[in-house]
PDB file of N, CA and C in Angstrom:
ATOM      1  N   UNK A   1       0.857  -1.167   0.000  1.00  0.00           N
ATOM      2  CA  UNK A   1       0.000   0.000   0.000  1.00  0.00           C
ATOM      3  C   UNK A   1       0.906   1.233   0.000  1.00  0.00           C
ATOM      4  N   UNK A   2       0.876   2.366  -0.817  1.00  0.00           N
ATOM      5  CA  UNK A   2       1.240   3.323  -0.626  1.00  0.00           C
ATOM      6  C   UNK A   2       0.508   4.411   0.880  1.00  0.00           C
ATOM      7  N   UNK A   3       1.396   5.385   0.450  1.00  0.00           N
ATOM      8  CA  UNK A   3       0.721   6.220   1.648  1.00  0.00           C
ATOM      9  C   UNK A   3      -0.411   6.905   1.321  1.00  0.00           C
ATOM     10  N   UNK A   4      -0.735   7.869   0.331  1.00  0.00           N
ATOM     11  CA  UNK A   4      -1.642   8.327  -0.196  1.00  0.00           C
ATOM     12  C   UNK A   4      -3.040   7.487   0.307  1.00  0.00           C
ATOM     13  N   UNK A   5      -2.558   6.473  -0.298  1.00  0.00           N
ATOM     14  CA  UNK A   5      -4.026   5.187   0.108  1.00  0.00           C
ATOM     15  C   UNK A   5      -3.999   5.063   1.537  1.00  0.00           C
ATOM     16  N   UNK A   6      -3.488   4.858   2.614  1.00  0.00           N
ATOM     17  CA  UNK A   6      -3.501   4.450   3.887  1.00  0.00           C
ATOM     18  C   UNK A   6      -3.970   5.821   4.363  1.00  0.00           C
ATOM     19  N   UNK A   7      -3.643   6.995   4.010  1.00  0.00           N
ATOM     20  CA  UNK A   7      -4.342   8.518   4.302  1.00  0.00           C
ATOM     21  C   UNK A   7      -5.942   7.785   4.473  1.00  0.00           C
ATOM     22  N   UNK A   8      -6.326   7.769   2.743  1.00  0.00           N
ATOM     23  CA  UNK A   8      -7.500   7.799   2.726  1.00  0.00           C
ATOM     24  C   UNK A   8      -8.003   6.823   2.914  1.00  0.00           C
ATOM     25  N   UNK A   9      -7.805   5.588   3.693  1.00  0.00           N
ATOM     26  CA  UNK A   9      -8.386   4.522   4.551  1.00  0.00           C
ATOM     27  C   UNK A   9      -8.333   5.116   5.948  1.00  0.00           C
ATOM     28  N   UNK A  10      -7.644   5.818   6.564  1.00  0.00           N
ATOM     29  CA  UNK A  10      -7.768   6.414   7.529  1.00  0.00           C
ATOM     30  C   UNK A  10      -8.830   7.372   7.882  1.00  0.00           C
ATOM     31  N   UNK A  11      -8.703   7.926   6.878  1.00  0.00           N
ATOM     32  CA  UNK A  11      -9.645   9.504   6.928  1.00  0.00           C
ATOM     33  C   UNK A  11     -11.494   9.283   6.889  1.00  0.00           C
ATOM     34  N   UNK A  12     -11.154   8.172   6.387  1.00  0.00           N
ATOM     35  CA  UNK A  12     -12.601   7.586   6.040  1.00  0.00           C
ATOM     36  C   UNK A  12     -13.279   6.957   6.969  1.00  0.00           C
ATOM     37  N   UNK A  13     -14.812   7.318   6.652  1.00  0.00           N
ATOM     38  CA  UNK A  13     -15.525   6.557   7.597  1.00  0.00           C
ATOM     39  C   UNK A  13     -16.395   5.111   7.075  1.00  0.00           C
ATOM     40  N   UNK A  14     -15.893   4.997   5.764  1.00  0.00           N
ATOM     41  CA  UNK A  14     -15.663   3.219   5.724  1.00  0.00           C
ATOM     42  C   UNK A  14     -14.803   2.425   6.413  1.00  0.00           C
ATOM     43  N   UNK A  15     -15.798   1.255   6.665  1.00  0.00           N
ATOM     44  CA  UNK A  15     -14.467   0.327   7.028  1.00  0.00           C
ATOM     45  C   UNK A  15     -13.781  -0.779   5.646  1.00  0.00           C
ATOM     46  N   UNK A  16     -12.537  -0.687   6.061  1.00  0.00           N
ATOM     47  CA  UNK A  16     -11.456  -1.355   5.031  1.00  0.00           C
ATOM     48  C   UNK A  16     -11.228  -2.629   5.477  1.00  0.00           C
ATOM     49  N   UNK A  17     -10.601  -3.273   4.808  1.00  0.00           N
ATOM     50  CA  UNK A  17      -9.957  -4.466   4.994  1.00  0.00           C
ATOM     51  C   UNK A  17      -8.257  -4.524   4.506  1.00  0.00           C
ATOM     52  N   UNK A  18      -7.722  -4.162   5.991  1.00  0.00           N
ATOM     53  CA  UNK A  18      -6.147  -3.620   5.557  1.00  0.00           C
ATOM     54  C   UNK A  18      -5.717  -5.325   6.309  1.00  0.00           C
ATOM     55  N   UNK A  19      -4.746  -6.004   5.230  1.00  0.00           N
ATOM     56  CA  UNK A  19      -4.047  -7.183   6.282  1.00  0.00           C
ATOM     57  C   UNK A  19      -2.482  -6.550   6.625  1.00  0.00           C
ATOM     58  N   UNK A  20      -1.852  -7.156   7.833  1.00  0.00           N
ATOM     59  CA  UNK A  20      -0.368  -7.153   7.723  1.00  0.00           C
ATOM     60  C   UNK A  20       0.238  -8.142   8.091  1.00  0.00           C
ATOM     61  N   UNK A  21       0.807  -8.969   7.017  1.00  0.00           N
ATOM     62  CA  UNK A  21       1.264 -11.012   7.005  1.00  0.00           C
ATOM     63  C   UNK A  21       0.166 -11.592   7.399  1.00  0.00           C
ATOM     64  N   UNK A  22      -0.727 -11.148   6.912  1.00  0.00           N
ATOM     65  CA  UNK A  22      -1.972 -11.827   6.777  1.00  0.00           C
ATOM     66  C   UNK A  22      -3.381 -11.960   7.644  1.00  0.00           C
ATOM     67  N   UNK A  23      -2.925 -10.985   8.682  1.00  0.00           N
ATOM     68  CA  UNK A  23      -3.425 -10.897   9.874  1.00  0.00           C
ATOM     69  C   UNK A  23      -4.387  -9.290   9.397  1.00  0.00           C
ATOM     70  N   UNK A  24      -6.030  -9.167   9.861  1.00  0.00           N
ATOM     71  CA  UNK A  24      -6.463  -8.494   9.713  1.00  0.00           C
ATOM     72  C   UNK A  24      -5.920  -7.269  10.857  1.00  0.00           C
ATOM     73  N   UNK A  25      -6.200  -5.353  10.328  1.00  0.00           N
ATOM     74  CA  UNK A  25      -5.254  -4.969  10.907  1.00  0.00           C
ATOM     75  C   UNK A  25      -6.316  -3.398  11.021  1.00  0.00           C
ATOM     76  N   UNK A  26      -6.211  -2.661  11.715  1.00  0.00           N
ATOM     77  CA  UNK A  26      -6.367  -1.078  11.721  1.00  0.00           C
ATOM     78  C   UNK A  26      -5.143  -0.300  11.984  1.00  0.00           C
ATOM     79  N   UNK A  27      -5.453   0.731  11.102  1.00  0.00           N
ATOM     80  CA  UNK A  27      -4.368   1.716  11.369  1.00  0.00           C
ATOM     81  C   UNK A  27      -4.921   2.602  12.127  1.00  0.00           C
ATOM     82  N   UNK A  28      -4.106   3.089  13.227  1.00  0.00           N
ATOM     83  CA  UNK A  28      -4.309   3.909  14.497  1.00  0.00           C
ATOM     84  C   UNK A  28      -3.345   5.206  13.603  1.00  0.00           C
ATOM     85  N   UNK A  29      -2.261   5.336  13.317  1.00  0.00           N
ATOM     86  CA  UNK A  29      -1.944   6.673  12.852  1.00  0.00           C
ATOM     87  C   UNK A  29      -0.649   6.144  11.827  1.00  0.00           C
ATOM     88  N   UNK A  30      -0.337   7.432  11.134  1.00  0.00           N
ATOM     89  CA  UNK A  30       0.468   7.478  10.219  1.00  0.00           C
ATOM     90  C   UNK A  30       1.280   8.416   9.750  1.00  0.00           C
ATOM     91  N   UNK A  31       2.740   8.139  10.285  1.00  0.00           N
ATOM     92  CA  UNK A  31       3.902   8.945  10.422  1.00  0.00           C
ATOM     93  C   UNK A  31       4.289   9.156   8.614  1.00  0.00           C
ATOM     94  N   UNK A  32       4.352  10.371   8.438  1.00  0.00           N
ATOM     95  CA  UNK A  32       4.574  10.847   6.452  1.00  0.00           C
ATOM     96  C   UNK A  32       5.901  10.717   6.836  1.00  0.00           C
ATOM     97  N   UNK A  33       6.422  11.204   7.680  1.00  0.00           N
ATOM     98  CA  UNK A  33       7.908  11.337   7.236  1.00  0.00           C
ATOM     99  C   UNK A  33       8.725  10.130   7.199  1.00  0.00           C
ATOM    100  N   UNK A  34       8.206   9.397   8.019  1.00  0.00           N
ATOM    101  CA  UNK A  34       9.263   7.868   7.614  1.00  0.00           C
ATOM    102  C   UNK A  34       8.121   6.666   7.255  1.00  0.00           C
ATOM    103  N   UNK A  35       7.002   7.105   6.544  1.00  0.00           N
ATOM    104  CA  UNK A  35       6.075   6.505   5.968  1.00  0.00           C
ATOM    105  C   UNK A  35       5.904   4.736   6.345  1.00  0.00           C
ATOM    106  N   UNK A  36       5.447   5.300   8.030  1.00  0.00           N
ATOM    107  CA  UNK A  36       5.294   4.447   8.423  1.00  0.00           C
ATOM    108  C   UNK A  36       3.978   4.597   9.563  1.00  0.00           C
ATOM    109  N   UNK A  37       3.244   3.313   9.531  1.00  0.00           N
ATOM    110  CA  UNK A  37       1.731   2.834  10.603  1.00  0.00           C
ATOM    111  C   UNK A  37       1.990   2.523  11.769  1.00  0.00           C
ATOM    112  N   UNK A  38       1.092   3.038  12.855  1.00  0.00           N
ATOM    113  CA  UNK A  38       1.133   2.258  13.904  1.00  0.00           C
ATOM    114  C   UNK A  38      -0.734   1.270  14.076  1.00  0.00           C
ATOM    115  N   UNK A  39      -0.447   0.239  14.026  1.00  0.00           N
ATOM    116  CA  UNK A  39      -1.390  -1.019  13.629  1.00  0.00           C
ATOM    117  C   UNK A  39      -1.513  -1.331  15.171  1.00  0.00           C
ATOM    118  N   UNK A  40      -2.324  -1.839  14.967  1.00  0.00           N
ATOM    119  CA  UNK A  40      -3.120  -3.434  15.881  1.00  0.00           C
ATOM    120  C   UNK A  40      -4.010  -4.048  15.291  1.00  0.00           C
ATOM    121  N   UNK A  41      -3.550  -5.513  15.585  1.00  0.00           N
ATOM    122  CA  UNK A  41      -4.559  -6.221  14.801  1.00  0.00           C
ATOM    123  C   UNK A  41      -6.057  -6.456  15.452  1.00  0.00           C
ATOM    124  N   UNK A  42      -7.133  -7.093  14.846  1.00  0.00           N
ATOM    125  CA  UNK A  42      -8.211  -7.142  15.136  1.00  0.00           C
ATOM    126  C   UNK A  42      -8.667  -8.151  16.586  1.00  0.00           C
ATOM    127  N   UNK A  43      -7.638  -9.080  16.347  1.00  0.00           N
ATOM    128  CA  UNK A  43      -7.475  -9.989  17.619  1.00  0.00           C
ATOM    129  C   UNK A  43      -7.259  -9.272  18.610  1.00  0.00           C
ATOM    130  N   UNK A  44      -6.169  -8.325  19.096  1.00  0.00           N
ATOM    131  CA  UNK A  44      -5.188  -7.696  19.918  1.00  0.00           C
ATOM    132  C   UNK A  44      -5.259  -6.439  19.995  1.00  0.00           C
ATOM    133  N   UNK A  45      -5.877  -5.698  20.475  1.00  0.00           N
ATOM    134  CA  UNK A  45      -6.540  -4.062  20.390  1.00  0.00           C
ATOM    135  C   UNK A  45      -5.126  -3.435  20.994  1.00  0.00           C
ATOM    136  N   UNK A  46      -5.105  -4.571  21.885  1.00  0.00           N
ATOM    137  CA  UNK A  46      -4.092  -3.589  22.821  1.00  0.00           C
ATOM    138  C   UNK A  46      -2.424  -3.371  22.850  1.00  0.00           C
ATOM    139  N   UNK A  47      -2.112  -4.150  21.864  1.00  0.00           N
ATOM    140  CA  UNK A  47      -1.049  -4.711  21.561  1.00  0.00           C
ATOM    141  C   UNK A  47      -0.525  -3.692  19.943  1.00  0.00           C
ATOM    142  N   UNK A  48      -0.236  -2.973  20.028  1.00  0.00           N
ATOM    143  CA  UNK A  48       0.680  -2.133  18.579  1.00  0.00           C
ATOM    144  C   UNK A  48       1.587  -2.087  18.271  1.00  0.00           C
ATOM    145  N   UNK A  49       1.882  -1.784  16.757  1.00  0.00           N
ATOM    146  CA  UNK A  49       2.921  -2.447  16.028  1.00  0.00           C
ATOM    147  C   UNK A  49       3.466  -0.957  15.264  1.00  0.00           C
ATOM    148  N   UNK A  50       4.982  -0.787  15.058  1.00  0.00           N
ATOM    149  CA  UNK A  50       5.030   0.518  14.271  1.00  0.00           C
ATOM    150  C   UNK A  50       5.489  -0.666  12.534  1.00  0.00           C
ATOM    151  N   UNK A  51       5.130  -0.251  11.303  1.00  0.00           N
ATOM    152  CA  UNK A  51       5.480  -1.047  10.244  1.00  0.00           C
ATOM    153  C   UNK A  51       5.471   0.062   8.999  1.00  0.00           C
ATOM    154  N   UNK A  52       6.598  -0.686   7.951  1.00  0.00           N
ATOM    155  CA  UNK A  52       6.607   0.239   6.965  1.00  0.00           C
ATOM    156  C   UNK A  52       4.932   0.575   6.510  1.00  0.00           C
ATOM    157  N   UNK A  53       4.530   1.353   5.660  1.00  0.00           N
ATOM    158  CA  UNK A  53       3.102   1.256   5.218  1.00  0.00           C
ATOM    159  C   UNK A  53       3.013   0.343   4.096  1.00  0.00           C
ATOM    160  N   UNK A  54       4.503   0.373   3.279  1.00  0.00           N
ATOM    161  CA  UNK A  54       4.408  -0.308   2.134  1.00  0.00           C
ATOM    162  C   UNK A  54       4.240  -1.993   2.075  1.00  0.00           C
ATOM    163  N   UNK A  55       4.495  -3.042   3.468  1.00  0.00           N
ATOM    164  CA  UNK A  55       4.264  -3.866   4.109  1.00  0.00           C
ATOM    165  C   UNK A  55       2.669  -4.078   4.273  1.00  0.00           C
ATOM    166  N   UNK A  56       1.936  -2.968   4.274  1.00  0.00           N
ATOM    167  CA  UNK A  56       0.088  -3.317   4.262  1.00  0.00           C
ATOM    168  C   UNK A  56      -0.205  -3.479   3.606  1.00  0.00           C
ATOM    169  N   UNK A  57      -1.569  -4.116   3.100  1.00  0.00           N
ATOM    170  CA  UNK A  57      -2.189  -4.947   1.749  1.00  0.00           C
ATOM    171  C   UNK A  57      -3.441  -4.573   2.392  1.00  0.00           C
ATOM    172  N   UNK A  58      -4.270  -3.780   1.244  1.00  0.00           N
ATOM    173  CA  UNK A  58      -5.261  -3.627   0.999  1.00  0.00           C
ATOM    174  C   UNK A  58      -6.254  -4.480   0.605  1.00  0.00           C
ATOM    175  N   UNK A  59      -7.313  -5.366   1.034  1.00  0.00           N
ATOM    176  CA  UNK A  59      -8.023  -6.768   0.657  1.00  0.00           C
ATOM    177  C   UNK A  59      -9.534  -6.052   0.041  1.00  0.00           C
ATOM    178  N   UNK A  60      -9.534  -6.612  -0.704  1.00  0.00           N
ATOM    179  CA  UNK A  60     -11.049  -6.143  -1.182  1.00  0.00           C
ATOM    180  C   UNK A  60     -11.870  -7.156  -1.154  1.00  0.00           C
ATOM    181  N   UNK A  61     -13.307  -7.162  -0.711  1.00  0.00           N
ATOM    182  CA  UNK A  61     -13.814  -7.945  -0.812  1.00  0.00           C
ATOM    183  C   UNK A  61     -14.766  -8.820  -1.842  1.00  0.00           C
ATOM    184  N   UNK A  62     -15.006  -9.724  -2.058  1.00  0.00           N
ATOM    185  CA  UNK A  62     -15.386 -10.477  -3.201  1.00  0.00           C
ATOM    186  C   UNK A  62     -17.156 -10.412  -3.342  1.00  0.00           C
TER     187      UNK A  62
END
């Protein structure tokens, strides 16, 4: 995923389907300058992750 896109999955009040290694994921915020997420997955609210953005995958649904 670029950043541009993770903006506007953020900004939005749809919900997305972002994975990271396969694991469903929300992005809590997003650092431009070293274009990078801070995640938690859907299992683990409480538990966050800092990751490149380019590492997220956008899933669309079928």
């Amino acid at each position: 995923m670029d950043l541009a896109r993770a903006k506007e999955i953020v900004s939005s009040d749809e919900k997305f389907i972002v994975h990271y290694k396969g694991d469903n994921v929300w992005i809590d915020e997003l650092d431009e300058s070293t274009q990078t997420a801070r995640i938690h997955t859907e299992r683990n609210p409480a538990s966050s992750l800092r990751v490149q953005v380019g590492q997220l995958e956008e899933k669309r649904e079928l």
